[in-house]
Protein backbone atom coordinates (compact mmCIF):
# COMPACT_ATOMS: atom_id res chain seq x y z
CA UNK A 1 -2.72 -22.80 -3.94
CA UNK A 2 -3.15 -21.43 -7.49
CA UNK A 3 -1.20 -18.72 -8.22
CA UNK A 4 -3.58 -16.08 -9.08
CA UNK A 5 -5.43 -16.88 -6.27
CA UNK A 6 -2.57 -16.60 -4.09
CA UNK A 7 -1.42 -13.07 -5.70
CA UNK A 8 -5.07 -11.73 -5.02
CA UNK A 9 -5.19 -12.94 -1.10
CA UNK A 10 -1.38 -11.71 -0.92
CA UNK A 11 -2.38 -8.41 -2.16
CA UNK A 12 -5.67 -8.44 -0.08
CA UNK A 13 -3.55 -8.73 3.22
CA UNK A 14 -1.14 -6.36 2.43
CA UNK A 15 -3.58 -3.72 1.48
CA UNK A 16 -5.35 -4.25 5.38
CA UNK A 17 -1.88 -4.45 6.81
CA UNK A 18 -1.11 -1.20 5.26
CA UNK A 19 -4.62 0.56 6.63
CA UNK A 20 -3.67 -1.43 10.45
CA UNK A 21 -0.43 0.86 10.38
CA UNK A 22 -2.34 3.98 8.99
CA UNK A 23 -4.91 3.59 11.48
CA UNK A 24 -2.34 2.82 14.36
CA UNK A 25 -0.81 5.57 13.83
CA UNK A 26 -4.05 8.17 13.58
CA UNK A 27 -4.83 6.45 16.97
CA UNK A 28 -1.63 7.46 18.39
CA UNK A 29 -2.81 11.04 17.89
CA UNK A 30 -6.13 10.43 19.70
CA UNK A 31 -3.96 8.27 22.49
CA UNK A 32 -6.08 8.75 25.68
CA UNK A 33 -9.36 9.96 24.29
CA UNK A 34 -10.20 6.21 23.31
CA UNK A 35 -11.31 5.71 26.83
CA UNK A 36 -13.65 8.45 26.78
CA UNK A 37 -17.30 8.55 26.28
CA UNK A 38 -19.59 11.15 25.28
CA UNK A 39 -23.15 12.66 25.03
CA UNK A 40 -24.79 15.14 23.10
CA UNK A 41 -27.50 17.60 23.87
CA UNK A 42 -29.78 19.83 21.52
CA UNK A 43 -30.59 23.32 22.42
CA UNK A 44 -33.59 24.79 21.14
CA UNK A 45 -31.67 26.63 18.97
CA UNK A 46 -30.89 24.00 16.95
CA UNK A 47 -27.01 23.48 17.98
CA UNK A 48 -25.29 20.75 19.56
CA UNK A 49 -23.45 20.85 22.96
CA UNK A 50 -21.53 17.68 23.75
CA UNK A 51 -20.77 16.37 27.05
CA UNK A 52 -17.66 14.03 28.07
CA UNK A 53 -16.53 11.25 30.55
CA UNK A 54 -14.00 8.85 31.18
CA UNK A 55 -15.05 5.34 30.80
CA UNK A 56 -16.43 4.22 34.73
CA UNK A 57 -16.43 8.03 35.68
CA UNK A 58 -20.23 9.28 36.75
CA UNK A 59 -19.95 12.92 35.78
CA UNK A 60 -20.17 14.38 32.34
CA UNK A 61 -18.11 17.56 31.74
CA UNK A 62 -19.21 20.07 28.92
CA UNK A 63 -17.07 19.90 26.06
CA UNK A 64 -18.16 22.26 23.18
CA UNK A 65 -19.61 22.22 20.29
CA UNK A 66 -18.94 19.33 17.28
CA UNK A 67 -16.12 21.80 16.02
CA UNK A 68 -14.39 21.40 19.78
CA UNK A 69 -10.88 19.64 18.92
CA UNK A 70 -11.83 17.25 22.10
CA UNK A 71 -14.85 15.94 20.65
CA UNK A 72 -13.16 15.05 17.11
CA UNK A 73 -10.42 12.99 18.81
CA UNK A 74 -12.85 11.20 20.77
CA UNK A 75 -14.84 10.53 17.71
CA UNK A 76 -11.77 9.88 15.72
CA UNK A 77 -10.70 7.37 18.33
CA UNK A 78 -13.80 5.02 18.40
CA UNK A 79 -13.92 5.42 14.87
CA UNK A 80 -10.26 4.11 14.35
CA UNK A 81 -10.50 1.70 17.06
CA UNK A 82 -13.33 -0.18 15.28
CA UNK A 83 -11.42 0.07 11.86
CA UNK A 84 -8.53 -2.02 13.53
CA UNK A 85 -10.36 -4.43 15.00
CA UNK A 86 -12.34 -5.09 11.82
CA UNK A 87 -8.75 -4.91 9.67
CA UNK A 88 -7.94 -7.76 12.33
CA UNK A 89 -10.44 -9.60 12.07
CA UNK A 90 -10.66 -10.20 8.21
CA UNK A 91 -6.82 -10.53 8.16
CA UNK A 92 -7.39 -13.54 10.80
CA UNK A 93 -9.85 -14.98 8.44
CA UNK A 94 -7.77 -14.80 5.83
CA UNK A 95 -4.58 -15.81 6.77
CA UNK A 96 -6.78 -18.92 8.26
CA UNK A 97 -8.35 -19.27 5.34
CA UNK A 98 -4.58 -19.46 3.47
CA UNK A 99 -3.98 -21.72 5.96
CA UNK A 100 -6.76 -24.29 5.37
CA UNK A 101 -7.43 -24.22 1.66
CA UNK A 102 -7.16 -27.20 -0.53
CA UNK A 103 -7.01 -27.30 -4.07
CA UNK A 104 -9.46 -28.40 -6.60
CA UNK A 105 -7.44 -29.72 -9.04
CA UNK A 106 -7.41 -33.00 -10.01
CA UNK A 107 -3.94 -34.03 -9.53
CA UNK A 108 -4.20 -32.73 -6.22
CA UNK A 109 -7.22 -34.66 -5.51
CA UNK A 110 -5.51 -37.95 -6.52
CA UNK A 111 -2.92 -37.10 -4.60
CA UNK A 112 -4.98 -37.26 -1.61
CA UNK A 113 -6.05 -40.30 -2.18
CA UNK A 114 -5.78 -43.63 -1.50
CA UNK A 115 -4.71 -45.29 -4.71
CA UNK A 116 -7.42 -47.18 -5.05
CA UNK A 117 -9.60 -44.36 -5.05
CA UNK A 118 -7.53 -42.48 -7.77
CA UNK A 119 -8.75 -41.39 -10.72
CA UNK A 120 -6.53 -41.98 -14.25
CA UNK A 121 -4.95 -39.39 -15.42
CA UNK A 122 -2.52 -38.99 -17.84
CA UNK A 123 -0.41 -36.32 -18.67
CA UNK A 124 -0.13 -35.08 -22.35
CA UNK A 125 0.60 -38.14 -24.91
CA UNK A 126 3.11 -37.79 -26.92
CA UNK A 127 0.90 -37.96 -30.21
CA UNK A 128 -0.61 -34.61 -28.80
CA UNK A 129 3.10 -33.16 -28.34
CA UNK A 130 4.37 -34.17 -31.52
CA UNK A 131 0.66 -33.27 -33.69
CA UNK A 132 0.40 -30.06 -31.47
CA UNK A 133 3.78 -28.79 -32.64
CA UNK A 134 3.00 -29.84 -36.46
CA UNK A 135 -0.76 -27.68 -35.87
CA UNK A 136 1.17 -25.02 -33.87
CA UNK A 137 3.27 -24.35 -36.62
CA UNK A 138 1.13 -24.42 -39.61
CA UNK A 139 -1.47 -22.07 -37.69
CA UNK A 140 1.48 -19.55 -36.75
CA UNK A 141 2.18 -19.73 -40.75
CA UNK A 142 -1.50 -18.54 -40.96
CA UNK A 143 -1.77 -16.19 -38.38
CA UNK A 144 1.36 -14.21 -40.15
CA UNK A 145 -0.74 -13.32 -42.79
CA UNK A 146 -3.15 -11.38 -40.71
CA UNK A 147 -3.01 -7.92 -39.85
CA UNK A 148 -1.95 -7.94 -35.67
CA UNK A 149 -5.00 -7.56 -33.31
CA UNK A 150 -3.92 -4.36 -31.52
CA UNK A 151 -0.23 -5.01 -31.02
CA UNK A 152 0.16 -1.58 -28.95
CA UNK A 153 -1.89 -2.71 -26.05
CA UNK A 154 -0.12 -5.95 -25.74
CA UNK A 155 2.23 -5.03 -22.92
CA UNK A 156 2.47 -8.46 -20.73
CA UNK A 157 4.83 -11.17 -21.66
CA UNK A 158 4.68 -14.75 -20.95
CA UNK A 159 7.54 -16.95 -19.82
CA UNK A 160 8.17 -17.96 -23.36
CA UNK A 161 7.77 -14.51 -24.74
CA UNK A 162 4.32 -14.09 -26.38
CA UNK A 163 3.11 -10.52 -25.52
CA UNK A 164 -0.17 -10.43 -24.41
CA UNK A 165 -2.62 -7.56 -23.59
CA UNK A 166 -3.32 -8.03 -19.73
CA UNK A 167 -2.00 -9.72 -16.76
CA UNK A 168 -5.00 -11.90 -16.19
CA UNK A 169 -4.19 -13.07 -20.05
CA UNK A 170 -0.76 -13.99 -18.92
CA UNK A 171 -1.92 -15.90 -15.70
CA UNK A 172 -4.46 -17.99 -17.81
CA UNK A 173 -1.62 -18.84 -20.81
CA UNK A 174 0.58 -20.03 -17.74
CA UNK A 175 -2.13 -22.20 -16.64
CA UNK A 176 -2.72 -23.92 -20.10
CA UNK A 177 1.11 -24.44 -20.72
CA UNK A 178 1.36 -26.27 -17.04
CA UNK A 179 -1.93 -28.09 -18.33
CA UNK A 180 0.30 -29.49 -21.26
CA UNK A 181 -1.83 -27.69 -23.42
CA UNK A 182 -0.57 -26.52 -27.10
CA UNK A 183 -2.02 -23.10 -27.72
CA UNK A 184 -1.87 -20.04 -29.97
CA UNK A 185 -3.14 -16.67 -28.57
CA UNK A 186 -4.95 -14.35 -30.37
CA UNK A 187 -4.97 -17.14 -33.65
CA UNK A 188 -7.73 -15.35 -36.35
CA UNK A 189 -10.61 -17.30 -36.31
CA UNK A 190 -12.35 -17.06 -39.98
CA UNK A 191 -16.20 -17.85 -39.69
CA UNK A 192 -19.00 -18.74 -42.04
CA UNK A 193 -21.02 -15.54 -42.16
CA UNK A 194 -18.50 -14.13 -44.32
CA UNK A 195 -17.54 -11.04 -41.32
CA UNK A 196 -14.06 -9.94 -40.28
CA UNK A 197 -12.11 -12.66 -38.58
CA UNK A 198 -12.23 -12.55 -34.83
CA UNK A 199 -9.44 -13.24 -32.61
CA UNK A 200 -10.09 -15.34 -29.75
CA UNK A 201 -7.75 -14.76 -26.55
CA UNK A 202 -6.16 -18.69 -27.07
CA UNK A 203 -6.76 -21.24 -29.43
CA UNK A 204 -6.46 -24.95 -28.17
CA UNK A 205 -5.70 -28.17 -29.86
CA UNK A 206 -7.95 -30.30 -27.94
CA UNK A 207 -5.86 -33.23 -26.16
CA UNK A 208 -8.83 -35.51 -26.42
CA UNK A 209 -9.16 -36.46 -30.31
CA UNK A 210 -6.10 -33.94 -31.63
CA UNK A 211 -8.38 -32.52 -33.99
CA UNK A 212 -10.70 -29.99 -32.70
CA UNK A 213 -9.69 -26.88 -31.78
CA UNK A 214 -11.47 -25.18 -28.26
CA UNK A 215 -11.28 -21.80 -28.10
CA UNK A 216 -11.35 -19.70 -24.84
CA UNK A 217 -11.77 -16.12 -24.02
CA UNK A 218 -10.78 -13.75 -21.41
CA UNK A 219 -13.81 -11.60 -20.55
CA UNK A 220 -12.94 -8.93 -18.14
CA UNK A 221 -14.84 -6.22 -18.07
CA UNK A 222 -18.34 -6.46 -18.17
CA UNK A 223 -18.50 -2.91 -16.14
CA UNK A 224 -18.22 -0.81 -19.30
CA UNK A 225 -21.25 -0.59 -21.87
CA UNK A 226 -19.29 -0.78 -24.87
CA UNK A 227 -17.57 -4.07 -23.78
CA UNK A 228 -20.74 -5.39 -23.00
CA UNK A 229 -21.94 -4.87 -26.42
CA UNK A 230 -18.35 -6.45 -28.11
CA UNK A 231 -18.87 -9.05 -25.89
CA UNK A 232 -22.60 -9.86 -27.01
CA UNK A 233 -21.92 -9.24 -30.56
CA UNK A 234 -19.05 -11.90 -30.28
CA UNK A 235 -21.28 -14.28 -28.71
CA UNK A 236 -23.63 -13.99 -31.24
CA UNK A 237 -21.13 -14.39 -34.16
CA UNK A 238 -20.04 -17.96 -32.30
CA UNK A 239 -23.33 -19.41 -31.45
CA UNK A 240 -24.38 -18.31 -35.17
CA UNK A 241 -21.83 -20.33 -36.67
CA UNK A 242 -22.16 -23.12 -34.69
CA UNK A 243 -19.84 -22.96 -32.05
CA UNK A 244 -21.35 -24.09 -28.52
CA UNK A 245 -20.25 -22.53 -25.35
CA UNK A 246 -18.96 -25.10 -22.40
CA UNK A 247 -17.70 -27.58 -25.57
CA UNK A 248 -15.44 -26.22 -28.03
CA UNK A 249 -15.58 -22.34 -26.73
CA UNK A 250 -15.12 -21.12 -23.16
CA UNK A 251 -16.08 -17.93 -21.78
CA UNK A 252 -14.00 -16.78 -18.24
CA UNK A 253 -14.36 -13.90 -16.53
CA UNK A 254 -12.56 -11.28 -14.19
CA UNK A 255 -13.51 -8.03 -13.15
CA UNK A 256 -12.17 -4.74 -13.41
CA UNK A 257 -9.55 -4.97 -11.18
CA UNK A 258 -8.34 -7.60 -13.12
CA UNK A 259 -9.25 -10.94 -11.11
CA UNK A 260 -10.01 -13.83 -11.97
CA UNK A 261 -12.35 -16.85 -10.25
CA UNK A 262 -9.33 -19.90 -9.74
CA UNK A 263 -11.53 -22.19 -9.94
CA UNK A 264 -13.09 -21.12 -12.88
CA UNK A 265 -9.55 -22.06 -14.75
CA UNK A 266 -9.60 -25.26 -13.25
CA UNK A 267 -12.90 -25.98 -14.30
CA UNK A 268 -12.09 -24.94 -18.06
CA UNK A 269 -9.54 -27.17 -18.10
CA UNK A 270 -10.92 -30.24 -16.34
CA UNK A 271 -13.23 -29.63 -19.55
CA UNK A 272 -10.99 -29.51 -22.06
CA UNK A 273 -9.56 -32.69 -20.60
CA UNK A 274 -12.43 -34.21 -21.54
CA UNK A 275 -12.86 -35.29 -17.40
């Protein structure tokens, strides 16, 4: 299963594990009024009596009022009962859904397969290794002559030590490297309308004519106005000077916890793959 998919579902389950052992132990302070029903009854004067059995029993006894301590644990004990067996009942469908899931990608795919059925692909040539680290090195001379893009709110670092500026950013520069993909993040991107260079999140050398360069950025957080208008502004200043989203730039998107659609990745890349 894809990593960041895995992390989310991890964290998912322990979350409702964690509220199963808070509400298990509410419950234990209600222990005994679970099995008890009750009624209510208005009085003309606008207050409410409530009445009280045990589950099977015939008679109701009065209780008190809503303030009673009696009727708040029996309250407090349907409530939490319900609570756990909804917490169980989504961790059962996700742990079977763990259990089940198949992934998307293609080498997994082919793996499945029969081998007549299975699709050609090859992993990165080495004309795209050895050009990649030529271009990779001649852009990185370029990039030092820009001014950093925010350098104190990059505070996530990759597994070959580029600092980045979120988690998500680090998941999705993992995901190109095990792609084979030769990338630059945050590489100024000088356009034609003579504004301020932008910095896309990654810059890739496309594998599929080691020319063009596909650019891909992290959009996560569509919740805030401002963003919003950053984000349109930016999408503006591509389509403007010719660059067309789904072929040479990407656009993928999380929310504000920070998540990000799996297959959405896998789909970018399939693309840039050229399958």
């Amino acid at each position: 299963m894809d990593a960041e998919l895995n992390r989310r579902l991890d964290y998912e389950l322990k979350l409702l594990k964690d509220d199963r052992a808070r509400y298990t132990r509410l419950l234990e302070n209600c222990r005994g009024f679970e099995n008890m029903c009750i009624r209510s009854s208005k009085r003309p004067n606008g207050r409410e009596y409530y009445y009280a059995r045990w589950k099977g029993a015939k008679q109701y006894k009065y209780v008190g009022t809503r303030s009673h301590p009696d009727v708040k644990r029996i309250c407090d004990a349907h409530f939490l009962k319900e609570a756990i067996k909804r917490i169980d009942n989504n961790i059962k469908m996700i742990e079977k859904f763990m259990e089940g899931y198949l992934e998307v990608d293609p080498y997994s795919i082919n793996a499945a397969l029969r081998k007549l059925f299975r699709r050609s692909i090859a992993p990165a040539s080495q004309a795209y290794q050895v050009e990649g680290a030529k271009w990779k090195k001649e852009k990185l001379a370029f990039q030092a002559t820009f001014p950093e893009n925010y350098p104190e709110h990059k505070t996530e670092q990759t597994s070959d030590g580029v600092w980045v500026k979120t988690v998500s950013e680090v998941v999705l520069y993992e995901r190109f490297k095990a792609a084979g993909f030769v990338q630059i993040y945050e590489l100024p991107l000088v356009l034609n309308d003579y504004g301020p260079a932008i910095y896309p999140d990654f810059s890739i050398l496309s594998p599929v004519d080691i020319k063009t360069v596909i650019y891909v950025e992290y959009v996560g957080r569509l919740d805030l106005q401002k963003y919003r208008d950053d984000f349109a502004r930016k999408v503006d200043r591509y389509i403007s000077n010719g660059y067309i989203p789904g072929v040479n730039v990407f656009f993928i998107y999380g929310n504000k916890e920070g998540h990000i659609d799996s297959l959405q990745i896998n789909k970018v890349i399939a693309d840039i793959r050229g399958f």
